[in-house]
C-alpha atoms as a PDB file:
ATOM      1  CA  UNK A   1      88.028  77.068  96.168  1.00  0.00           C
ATOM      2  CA  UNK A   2      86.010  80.264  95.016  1.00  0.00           C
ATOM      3  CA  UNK A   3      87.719  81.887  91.675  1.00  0.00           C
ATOM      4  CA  UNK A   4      86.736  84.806  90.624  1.00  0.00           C
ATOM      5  CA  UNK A   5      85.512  84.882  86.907  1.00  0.00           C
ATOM      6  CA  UNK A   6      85.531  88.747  85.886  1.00  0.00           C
ATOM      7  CA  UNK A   7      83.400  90.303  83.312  1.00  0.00           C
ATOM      8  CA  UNK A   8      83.599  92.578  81.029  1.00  0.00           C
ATOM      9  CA  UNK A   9      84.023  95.737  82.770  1.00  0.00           C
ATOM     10  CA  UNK A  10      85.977  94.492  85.466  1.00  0.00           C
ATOM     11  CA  UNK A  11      88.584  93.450  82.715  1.00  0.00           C
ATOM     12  CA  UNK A  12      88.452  96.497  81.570  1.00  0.00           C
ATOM     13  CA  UNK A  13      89.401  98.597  85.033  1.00  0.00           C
ATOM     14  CA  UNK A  14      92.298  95.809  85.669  1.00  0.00           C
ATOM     15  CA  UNK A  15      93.805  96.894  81.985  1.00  0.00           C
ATOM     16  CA  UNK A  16      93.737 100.258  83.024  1.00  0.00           C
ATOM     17  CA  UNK A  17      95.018  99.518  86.773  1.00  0.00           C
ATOM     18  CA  UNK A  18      97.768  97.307  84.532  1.00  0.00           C
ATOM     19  CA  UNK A  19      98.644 100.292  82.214  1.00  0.00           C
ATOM     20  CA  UNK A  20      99.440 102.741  84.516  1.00  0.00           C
ATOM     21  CA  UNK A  21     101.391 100.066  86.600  1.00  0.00           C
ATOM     22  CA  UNK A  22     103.443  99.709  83.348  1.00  0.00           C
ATOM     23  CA  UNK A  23     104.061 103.531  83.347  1.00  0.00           C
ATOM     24  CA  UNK A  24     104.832 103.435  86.659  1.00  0.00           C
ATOM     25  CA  UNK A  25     107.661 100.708  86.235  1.00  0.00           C
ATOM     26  CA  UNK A  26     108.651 101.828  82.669  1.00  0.00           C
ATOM     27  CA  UNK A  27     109.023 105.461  85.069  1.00  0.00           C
ATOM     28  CA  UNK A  28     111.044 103.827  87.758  1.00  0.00           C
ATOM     29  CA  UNK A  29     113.147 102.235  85.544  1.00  0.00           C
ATOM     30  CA  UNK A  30     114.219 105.609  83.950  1.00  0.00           C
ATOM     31  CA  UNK A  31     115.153 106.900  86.719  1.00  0.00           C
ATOM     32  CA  UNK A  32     116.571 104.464  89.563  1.00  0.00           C
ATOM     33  CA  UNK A  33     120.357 104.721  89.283  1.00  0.00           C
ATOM     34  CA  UNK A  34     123.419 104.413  91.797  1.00  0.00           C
ATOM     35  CA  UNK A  35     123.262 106.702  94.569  1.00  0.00           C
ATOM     36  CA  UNK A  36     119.626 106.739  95.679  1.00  0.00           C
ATOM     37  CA  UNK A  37     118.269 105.314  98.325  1.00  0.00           C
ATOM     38  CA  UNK A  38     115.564 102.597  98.212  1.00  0.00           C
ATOM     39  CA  UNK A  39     113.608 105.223  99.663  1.00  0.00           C
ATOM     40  CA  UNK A  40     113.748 107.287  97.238  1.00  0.00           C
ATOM     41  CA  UNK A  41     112.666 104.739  94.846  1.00  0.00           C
ATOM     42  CA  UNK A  42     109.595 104.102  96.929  1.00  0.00           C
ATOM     43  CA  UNK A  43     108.555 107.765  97.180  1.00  0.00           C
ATOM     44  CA  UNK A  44     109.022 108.518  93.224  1.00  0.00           C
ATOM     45  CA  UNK A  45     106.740 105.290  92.779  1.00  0.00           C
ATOM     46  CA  UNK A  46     104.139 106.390  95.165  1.00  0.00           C
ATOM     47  CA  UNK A  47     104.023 109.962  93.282  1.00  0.00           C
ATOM     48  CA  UNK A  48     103.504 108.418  89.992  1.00  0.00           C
ATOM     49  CA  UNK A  49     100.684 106.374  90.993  1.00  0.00           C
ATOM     50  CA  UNK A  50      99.031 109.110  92.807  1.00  0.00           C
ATOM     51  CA  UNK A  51      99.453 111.365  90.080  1.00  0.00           C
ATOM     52  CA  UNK A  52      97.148 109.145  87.439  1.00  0.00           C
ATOM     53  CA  UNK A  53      94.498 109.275  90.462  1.00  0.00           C
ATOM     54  CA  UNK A  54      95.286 105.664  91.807  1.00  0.00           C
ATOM     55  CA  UNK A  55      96.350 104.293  95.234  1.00  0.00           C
ATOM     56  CA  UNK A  56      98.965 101.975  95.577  1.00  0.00           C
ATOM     57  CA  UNK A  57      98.146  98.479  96.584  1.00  0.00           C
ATOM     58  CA  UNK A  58     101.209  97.992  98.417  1.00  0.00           C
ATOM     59  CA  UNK A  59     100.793 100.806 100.856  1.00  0.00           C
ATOM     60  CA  UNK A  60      99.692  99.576 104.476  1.00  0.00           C
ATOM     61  CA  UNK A  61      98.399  95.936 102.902  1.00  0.00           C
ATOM     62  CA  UNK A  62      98.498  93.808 106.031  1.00  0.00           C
ATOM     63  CA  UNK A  63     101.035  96.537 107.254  1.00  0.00           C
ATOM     64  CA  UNK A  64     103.354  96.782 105.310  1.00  0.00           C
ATOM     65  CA  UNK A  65     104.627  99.913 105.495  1.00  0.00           C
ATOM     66  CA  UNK A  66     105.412 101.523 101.751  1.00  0.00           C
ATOM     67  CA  UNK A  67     104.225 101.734  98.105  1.00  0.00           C
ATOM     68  CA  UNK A  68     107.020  99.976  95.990  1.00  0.00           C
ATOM     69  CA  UNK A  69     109.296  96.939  97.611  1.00  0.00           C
ATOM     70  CA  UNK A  70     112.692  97.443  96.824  1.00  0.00           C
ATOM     71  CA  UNK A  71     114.277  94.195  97.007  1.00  0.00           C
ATOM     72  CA  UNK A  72     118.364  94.512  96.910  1.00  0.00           C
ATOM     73  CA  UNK A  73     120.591  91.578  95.648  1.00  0.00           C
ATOM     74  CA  UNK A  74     120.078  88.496  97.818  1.00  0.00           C
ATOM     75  CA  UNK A  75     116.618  90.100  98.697  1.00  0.00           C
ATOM     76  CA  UNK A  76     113.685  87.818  97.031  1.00  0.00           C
ATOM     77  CA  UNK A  77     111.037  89.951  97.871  1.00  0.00           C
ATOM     78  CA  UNK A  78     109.559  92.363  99.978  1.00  0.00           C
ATOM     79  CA  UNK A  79     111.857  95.051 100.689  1.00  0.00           C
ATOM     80  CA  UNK A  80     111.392  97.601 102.992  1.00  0.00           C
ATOM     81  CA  UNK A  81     112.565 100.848 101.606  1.00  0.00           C
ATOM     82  CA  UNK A  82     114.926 102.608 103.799  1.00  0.00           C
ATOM     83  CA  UNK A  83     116.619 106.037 103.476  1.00  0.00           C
ATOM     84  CA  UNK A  84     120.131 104.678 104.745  1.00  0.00           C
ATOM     85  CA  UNK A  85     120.032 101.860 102.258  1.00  0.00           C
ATOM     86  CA  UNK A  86     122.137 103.375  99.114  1.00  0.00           C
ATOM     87  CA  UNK A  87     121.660 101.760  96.223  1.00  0.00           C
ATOM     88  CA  UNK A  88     125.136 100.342  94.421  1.00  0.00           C
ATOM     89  CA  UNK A  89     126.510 100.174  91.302  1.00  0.00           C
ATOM     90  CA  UNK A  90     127.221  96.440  91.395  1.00  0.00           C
ATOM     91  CA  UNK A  91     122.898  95.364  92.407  1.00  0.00           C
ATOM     92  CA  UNK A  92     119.968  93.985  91.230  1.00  0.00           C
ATOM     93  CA  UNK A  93     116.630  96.390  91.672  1.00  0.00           C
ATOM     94  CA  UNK A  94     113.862  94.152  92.330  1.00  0.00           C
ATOM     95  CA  UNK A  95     110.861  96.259  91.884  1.00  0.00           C
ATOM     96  CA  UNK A  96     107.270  95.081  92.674  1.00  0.00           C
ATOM     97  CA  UNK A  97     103.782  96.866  92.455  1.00  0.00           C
ATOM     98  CA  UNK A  98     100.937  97.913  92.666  1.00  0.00           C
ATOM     99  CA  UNK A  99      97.996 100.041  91.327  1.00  0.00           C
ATOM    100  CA  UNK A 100      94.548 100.296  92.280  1.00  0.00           C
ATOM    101  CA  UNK A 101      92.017 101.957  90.045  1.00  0.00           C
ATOM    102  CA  UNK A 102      88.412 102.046  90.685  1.00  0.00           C
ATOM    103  CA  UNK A 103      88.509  99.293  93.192  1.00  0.00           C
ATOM    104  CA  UNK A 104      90.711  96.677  91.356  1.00  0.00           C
ATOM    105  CA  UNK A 105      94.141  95.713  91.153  1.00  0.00           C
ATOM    106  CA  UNK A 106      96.989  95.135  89.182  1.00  0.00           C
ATOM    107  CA  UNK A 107     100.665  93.462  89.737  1.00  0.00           C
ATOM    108  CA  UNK A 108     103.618  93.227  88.576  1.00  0.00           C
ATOM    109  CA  UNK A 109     107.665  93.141  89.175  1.00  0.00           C
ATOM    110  CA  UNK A 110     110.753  93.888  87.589  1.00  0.00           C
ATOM    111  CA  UNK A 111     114.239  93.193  88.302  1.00  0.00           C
ATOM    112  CA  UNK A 112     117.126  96.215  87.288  1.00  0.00           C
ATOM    113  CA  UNK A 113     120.296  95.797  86.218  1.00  0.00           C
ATOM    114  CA  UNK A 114     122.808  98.604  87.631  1.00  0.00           C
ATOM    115  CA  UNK A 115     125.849  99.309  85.537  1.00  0.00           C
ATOM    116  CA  UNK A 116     128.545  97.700  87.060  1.00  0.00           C
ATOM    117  CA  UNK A 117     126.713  94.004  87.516  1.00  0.00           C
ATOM    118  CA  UNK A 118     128.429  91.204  86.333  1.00  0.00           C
ATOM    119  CA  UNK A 119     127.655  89.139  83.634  1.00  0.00           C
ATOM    120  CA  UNK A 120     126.901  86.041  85.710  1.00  0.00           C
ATOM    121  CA  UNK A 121     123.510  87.848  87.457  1.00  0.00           C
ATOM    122  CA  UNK A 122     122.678  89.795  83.758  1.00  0.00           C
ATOM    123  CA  UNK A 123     122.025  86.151  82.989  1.00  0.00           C
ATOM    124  CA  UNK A 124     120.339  85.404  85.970  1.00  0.00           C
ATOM    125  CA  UNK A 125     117.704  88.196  85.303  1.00  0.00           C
ATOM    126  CA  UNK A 126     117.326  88.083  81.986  1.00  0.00           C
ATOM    127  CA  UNK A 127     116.391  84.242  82.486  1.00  0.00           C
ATOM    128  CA  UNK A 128     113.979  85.174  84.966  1.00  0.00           C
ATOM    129  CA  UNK A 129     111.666  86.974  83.014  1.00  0.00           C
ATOM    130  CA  UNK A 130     112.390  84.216  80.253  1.00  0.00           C
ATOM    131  CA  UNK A 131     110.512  81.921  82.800  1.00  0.00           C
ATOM    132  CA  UNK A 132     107.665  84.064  83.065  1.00  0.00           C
ATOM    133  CA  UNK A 133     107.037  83.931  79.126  1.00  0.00           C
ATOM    134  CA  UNK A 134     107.763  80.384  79.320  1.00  0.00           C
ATOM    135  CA  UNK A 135     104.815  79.938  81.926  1.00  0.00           C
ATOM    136  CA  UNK A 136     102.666  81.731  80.344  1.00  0.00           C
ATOM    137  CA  UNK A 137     102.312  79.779  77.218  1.00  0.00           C
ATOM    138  CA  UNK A 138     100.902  77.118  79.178  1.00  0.00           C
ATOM    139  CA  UNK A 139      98.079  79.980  80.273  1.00  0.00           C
ATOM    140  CA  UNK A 140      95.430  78.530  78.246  1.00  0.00           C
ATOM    141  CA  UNK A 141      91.863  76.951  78.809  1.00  0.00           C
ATOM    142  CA  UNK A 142      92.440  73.581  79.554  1.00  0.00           C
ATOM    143  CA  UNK A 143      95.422  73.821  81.370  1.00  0.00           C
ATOM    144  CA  UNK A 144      95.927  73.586  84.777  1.00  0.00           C
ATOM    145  CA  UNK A 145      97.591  75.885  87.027  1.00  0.00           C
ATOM    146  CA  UNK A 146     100.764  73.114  87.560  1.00  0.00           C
ATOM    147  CA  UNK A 147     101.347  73.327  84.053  1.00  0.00           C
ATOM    148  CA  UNK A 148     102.398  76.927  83.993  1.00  0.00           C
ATOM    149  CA  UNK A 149     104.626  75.919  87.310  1.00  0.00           C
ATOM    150  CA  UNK A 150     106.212  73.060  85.668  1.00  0.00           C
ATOM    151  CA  UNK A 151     107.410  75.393  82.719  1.00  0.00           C
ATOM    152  CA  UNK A 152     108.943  78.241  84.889  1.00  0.00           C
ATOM    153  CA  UNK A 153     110.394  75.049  87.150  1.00  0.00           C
ATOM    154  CA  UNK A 154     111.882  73.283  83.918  1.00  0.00           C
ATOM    155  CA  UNK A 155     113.060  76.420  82.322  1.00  0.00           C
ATOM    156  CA  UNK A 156     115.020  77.844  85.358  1.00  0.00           C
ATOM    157  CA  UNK A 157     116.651  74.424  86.704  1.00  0.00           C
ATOM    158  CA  UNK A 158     117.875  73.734  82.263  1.00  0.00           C
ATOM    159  CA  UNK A 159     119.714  77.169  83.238  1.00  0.00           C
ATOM    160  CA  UNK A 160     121.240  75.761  86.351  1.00  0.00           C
ATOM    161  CA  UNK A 161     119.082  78.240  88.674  1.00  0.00           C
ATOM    162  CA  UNK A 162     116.648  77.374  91.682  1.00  0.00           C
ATOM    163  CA  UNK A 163     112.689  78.105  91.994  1.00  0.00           C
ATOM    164  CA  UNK A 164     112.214  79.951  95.966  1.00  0.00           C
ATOM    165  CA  UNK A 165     109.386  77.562  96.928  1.00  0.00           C
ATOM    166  CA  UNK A 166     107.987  79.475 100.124  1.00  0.00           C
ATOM    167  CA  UNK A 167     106.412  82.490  97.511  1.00  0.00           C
ATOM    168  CA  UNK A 168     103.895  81.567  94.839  1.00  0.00           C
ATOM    169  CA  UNK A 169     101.936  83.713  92.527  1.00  0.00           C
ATOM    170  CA  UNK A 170      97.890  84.289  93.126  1.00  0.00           C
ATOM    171  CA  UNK A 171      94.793  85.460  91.778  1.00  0.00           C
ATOM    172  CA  UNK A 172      94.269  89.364  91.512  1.00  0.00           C
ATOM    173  CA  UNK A 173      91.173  91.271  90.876  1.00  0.00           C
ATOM    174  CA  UNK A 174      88.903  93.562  93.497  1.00  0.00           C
ATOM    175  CA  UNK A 175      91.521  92.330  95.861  1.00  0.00           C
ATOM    176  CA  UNK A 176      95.449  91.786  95.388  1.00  0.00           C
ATOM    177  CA  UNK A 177      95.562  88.626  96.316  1.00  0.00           C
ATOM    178  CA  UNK A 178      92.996  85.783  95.560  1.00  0.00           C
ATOM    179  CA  UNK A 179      92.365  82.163  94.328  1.00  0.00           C
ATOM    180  CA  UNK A 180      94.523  80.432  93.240  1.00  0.00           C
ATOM    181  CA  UNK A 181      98.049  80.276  94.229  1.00  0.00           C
ATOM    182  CA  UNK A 182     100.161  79.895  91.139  1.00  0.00           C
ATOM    183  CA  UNK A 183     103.194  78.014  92.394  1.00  0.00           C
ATOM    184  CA  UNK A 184     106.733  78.672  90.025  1.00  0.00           C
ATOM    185  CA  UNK A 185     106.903  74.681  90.440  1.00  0.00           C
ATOM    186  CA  UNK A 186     105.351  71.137  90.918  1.00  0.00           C
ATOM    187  CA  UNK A 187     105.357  68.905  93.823  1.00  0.00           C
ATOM    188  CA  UNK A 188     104.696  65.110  93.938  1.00  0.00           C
ATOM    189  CA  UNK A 189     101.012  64.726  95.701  1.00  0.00           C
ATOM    190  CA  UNK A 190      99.933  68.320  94.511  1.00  0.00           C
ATOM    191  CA  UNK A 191      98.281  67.318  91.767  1.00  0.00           C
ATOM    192  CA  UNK A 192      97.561  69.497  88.807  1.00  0.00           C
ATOM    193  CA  UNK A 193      95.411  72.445  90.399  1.00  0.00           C
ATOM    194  CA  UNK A 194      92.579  74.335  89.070  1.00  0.00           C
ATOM    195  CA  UNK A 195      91.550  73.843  85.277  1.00  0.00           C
ATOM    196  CA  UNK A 196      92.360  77.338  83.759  1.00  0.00           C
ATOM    197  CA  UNK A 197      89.048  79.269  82.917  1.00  0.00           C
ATOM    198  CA  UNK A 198      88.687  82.452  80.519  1.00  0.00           C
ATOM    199  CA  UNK A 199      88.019  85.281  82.538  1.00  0.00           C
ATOM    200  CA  UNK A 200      90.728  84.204  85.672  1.00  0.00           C
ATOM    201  CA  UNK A 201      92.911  87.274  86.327  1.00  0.00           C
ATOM    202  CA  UNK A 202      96.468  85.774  88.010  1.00  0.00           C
ATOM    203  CA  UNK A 203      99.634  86.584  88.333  1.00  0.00           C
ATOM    204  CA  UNK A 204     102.557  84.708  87.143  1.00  0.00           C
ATOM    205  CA  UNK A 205     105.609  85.740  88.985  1.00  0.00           C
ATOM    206  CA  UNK A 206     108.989  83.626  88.433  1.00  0.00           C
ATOM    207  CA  UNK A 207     111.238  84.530  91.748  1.00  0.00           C
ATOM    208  CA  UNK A 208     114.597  82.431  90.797  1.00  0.00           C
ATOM    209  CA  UNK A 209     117.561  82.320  92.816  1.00  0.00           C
ATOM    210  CA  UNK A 210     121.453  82.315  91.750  1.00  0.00           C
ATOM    211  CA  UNK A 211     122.269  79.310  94.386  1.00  0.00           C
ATOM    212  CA  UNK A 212     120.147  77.765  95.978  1.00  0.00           C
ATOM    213  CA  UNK A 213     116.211  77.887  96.703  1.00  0.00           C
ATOM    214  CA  UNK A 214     116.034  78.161 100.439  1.00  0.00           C
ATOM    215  CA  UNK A 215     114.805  81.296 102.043  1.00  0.00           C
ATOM    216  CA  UNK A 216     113.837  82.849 105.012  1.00  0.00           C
ATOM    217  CA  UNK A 217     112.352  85.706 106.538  1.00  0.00           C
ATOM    218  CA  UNK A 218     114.158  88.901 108.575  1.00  0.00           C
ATOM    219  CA  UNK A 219     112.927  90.245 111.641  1.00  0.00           C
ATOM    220  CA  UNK A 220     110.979  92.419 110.181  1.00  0.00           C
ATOM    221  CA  UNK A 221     108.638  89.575 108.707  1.00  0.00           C
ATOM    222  CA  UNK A 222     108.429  91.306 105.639  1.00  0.00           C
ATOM    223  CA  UNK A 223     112.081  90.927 103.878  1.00  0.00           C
ATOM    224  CA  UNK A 224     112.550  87.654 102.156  1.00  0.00           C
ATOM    225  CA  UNK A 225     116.569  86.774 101.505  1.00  0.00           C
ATOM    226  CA  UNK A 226     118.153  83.782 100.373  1.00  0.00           C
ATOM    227  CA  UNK A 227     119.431  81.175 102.878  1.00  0.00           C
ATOM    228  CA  UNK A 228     123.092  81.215 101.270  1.00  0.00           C
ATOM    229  CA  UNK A 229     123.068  85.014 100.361  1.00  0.00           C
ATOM    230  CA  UNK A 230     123.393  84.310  96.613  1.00  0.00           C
ATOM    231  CA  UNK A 231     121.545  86.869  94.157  1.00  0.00           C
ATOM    232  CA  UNK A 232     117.356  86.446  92.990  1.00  0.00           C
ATOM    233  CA  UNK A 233     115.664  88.352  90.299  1.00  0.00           C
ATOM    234  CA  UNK A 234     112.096  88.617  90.007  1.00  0.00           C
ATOM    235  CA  UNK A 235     109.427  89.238  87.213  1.00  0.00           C
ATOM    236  CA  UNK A 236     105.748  89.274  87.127  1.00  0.00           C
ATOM    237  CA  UNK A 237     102.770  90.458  85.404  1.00  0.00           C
ATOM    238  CA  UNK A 238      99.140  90.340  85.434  1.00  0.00           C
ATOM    239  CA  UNK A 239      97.659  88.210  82.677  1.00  0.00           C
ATOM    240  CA  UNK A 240      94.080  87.200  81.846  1.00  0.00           C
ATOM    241  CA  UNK A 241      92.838  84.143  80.667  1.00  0.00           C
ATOM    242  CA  UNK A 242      91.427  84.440  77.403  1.00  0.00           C
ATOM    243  CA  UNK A 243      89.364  81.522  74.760  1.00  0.00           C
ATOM    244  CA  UNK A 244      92.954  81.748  72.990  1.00  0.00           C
ATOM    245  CA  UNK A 245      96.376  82.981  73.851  1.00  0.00           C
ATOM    246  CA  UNK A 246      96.538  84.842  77.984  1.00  0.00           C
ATOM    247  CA  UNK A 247      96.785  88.500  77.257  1.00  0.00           C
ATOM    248  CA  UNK A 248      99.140  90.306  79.877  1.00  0.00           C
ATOM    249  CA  UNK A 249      96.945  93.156  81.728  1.00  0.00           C
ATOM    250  CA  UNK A 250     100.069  94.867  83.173  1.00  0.00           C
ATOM    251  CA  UNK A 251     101.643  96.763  79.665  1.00  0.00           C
ATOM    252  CA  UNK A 252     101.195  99.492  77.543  1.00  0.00           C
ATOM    253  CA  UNK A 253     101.537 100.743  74.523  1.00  0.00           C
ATOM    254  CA  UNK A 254     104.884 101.826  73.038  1.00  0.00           C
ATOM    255  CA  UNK A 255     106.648 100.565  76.776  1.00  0.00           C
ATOM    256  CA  UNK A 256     108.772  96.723  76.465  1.00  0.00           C
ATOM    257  CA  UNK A 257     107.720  94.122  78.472  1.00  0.00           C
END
């Protein structure tokens, strides 16, 4: 399995790509309410990226066919935007992207909370990105790439929650998706997985379901729901190995993780 070790420079382009992803998000999340379509989401997205001079990654990647994915509810991932779908005030906002600047990539996802949501998915969401921090502390030279798995796994299933199992999270550099998959779990006969290295760009991207953790794909083969139509949130970033603690390429300053 080749893994891409980045230097230096290339760092430095993904913490820009990451930055401007953050704005983008931090953006989006200013401005998504009740009464838009997911459409509408995915065009203000798209603007925002273009406007700091980057493409999105998103856009036409192995066809699919927008910038943002606007993932509604029982929608894991992978939403196709859609100007007849009307966002409620009752959902869950899934929003996952990305930005490429100067030939590399960055990723990330964040799930919104509408006004009128009840209290049981808050939780649910807010716990999800909980699991990504959780993960992450494992994201140290030494580890292994089950160890951040087993501490999103261990972390959602103490809350009562399910880890989707047919989506993992992957390396990201010069292109959005490379070695390694970074599974949200651990299977028996798996083993551990790669030894983390400084210099490995992934991203670490907790998808956690309300009921259970079976999925399965619409006709479209792009939109990802759950098997028993129960609510998922999402969460991701980009992070870097480091010699110490992973630093998390997809932020900026002054904007909450």
């Amino acid at each position: 399995m080749a893994v891409s070790i980045k230097s230096k420079a290339e760092i430095e382009l993904m913490r820009e790509a990451g930055r401007i992803l953050a704005i983008t998000h931090d953006e989006l999340a200013k401005q998504v309410k009740p009464g838009m379509s997911t459409k509408d989401v995915d065009r203000i997205g798209e603007e925002i990226i273009r406007s700091y001079g980057c493409t999105p990654s998103f856009l036409n990647y192995n066809g699919y066919p927008a910038s943002i994915c606007v993932s509604l509810n029982e929608v894991v991932v992978h939403g196709i935007p859609d100007k007849h779908r009307i966002i409620q005030e009752d959902d869950i906002v899934s929003l996952d992207a990305g930005v490429i600047y100067k030939g590399y990539h960055s990723d990330a996802a964040r799930t919104l909370i509408m006004p009128a949501v009840s209290d049981e998915v808050r939780e649910l969401v807010k716990v999800t990105r909980e699991c990504f921090f959780e993960g992450i502390k494992e994201a140290v030279p030494g580890k292994h790439i089950a160890d951040i798995g087993r501490a999103v796994q261990q972390y959602a299933e103490s809350h009562g929650y399910s880890v989707v199992r047919d989506l993992v999270g992957h390396g990201v550099g010069a292109k959005l998706h490379e070695e390694p998959e970074v599974p949200n779990f651990v299977e028996r006969g798996r083993g551990r997985g790669m030894k983390l290295r400084p210099g490995m760009t992934i991203a670490v991207e907790p998808m956690i379901n309300l009921g259970e953790f079976d999925v399965y794909w619409e006709d479209d083969d792009w939109t990802v729901v759950t098997e028993d139509g129960m609510p998922s949130a999402h969460y991701e970033n980009t992070i870097l190995i480091t010699e110490g603690e992973p630093e998390i390429l997809s932020q900026a300053p002054g904007i909450p993780l």
